[in-house]
C-alpha atoms as a PDB file:
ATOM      1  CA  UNK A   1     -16.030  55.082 -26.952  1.00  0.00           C
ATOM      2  CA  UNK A   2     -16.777  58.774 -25.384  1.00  0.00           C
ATOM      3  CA  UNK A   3     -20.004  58.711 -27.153  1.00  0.00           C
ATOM      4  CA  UNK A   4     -20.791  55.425 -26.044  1.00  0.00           C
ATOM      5  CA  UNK A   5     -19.946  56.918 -22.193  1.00  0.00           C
ATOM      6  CA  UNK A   6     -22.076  59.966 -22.522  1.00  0.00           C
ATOM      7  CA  UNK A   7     -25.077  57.336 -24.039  1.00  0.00           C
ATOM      8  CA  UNK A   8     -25.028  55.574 -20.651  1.00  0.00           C
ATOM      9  CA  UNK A   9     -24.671  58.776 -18.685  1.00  0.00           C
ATOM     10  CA  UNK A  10     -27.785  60.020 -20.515  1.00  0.00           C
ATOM     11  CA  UNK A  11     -29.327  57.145 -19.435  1.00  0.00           C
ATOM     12  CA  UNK A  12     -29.008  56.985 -16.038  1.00  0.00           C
ATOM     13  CA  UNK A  13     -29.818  61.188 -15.879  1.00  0.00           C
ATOM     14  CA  UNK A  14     -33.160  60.181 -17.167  1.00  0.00           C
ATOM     15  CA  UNK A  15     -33.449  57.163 -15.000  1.00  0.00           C
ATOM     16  CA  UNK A  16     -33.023  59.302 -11.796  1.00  0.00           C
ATOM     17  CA  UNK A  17     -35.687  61.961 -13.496  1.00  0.00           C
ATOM     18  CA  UNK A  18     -38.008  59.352 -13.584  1.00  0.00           C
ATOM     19  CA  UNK A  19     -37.429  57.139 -10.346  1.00  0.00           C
ATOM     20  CA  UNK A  20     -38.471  58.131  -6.773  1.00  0.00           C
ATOM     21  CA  UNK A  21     -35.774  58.893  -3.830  1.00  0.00           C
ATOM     22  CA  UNK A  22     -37.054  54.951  -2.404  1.00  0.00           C
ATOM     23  CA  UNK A  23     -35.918  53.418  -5.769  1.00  0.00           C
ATOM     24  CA  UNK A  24     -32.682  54.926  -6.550  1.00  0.00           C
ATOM     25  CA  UNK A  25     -31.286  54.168  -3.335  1.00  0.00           C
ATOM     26  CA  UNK A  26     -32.941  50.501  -3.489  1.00  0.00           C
ATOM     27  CA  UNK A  27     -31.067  50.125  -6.799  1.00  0.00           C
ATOM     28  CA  UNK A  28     -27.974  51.510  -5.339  1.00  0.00           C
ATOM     29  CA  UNK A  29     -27.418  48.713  -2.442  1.00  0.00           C
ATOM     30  CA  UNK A  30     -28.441  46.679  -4.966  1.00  0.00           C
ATOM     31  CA  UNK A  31     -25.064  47.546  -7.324  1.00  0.00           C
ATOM     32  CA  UNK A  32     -23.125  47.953  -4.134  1.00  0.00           C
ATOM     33  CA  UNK A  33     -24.151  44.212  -3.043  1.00  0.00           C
ATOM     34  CA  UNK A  34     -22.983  43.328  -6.593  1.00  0.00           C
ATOM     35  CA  UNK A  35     -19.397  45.083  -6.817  1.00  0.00           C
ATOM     36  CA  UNK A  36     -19.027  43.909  -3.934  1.00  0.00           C
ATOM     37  CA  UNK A  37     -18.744  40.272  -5.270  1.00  0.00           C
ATOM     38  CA  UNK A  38     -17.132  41.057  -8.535  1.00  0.00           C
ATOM     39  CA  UNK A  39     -14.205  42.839  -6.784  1.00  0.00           C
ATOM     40  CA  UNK A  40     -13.904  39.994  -4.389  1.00  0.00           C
ATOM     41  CA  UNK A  41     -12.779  37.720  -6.904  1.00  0.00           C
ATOM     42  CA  UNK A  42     -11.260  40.373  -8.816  1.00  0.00           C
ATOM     43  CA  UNK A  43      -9.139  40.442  -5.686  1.00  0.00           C
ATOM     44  CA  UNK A  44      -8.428  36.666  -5.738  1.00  0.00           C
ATOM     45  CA  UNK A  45      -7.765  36.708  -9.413  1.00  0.00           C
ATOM     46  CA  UNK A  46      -5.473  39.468  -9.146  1.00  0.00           C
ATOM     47  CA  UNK A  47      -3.590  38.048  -6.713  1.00  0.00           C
ATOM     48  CA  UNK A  48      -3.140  34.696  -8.719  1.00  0.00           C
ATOM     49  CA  UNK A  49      -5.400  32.316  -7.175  1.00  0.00           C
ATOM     50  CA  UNK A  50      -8.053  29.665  -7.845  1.00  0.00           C
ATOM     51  CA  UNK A  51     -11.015  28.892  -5.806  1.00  0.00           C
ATOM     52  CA  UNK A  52      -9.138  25.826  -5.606  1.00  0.00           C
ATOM     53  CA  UNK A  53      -5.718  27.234  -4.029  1.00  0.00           C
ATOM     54  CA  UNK A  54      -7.204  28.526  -0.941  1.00  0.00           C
ATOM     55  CA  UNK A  55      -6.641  25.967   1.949  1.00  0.00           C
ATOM     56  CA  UNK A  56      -8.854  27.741   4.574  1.00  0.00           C
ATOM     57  CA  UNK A  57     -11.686  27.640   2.441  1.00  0.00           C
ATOM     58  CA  UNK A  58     -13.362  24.795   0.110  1.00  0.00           C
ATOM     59  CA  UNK A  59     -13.935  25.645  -2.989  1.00  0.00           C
ATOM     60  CA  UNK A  60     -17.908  25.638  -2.995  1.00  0.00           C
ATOM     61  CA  UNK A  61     -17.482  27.811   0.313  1.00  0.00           C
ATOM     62  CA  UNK A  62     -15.019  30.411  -1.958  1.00  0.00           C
ATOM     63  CA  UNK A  63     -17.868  30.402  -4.566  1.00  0.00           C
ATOM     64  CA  UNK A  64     -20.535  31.105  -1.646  1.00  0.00           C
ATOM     65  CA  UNK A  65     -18.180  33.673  -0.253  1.00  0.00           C
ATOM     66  CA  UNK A  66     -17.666  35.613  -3.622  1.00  0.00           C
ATOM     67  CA  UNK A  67     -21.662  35.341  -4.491  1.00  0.00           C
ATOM     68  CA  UNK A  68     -22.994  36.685  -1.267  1.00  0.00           C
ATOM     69  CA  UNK A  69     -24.801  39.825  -1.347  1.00  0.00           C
ATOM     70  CA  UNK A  70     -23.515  40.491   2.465  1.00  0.00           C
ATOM     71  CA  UNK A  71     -20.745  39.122   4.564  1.00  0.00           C
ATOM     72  CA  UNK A  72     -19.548  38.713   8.224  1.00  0.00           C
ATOM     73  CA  UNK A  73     -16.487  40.675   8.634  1.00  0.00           C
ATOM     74  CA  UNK A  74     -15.079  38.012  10.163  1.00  0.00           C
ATOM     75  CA  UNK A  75     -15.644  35.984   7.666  1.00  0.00           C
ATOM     76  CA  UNK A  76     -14.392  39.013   4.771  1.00  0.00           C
ATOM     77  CA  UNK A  77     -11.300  39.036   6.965  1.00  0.00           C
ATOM     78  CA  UNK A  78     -10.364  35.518   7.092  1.00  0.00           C
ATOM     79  CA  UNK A  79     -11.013  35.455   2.924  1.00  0.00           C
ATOM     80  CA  UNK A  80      -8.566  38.086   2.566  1.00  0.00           C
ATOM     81  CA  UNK A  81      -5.649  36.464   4.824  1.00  0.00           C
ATOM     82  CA  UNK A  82      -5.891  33.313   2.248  1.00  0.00           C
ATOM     83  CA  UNK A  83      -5.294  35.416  -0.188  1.00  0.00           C
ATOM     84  CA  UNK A  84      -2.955  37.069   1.088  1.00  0.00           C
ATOM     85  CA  UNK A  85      -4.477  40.735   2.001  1.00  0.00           C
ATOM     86  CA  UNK A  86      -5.091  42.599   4.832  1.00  0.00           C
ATOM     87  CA  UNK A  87      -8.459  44.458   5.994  1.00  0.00           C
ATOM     88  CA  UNK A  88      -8.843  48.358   6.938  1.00  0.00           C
ATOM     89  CA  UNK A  89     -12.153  49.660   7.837  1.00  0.00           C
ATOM     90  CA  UNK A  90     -12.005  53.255   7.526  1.00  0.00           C
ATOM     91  CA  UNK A  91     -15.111  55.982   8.847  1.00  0.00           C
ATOM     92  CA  UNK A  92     -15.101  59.547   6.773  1.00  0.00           C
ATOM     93  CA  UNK A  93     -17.438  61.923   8.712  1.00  0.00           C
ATOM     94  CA  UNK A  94     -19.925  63.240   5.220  1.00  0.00           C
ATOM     95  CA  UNK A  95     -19.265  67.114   6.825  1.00  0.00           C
ATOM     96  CA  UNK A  96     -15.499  66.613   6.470  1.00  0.00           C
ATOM     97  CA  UNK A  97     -14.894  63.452   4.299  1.00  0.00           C
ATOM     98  CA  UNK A  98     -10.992  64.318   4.500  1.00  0.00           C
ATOM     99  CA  UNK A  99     -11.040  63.298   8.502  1.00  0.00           C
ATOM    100  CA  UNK A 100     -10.592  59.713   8.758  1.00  0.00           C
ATOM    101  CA  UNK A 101     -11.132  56.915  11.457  1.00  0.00           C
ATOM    102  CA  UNK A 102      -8.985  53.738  11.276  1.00  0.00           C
ATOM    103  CA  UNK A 103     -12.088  51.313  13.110  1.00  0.00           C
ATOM    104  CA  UNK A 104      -9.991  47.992  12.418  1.00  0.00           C
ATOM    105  CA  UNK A 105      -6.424  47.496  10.775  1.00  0.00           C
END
């Protein structure tokens, strides 16, 4: 398995060799936009639900929800209160990433 790991690290090290500043940061909104949906109904999943079980939502607008490669807070809010979760938004300042700032709780 670590050689497996240290394949795919390889990889990537060569990728970013090759790729220009534009691209790798292209590709990586692109995998945030995507983790962002697989945790999402990790989330649900986790927390024992079904599309189905979630009374504030239908279940096409659950699958719309947990496909969407951006999302109203509002709407990221309300998803989580069906489920059962609460939302913190947190700001880290890059200089001193160990300062915090609670924006919504």
């Amino acid at each position: 398995m670590e050689r497996k790991k240290q394949k795919i690290s390889n990889f990537f090290k060569h990728c970013e060799k090759t790729m220009s500043k534009e691209s790798i940061e292209r590709s990586n909104k692109k995998a945030q936009k995507i983790l962002l949906q697989i945790r999402l109904k990790e989330l649900r999943e986790k927390e024992g639900f079904k599309q189905t079980d979630i009374n504030s939502f239908s279940q096409p607008s659950i699958s719309r929800i947990e496909s969407r490669h951006d999302l109203k807070l509002s709407t990221l809010q309300e998803y989580l209160t069906a489920i059962g979760m609460t939302l913190e938004i947190i700001a880290r300042p890059k200089k001193n990433p160990k300062k915090k700032y609670i924006l919504l709780k």
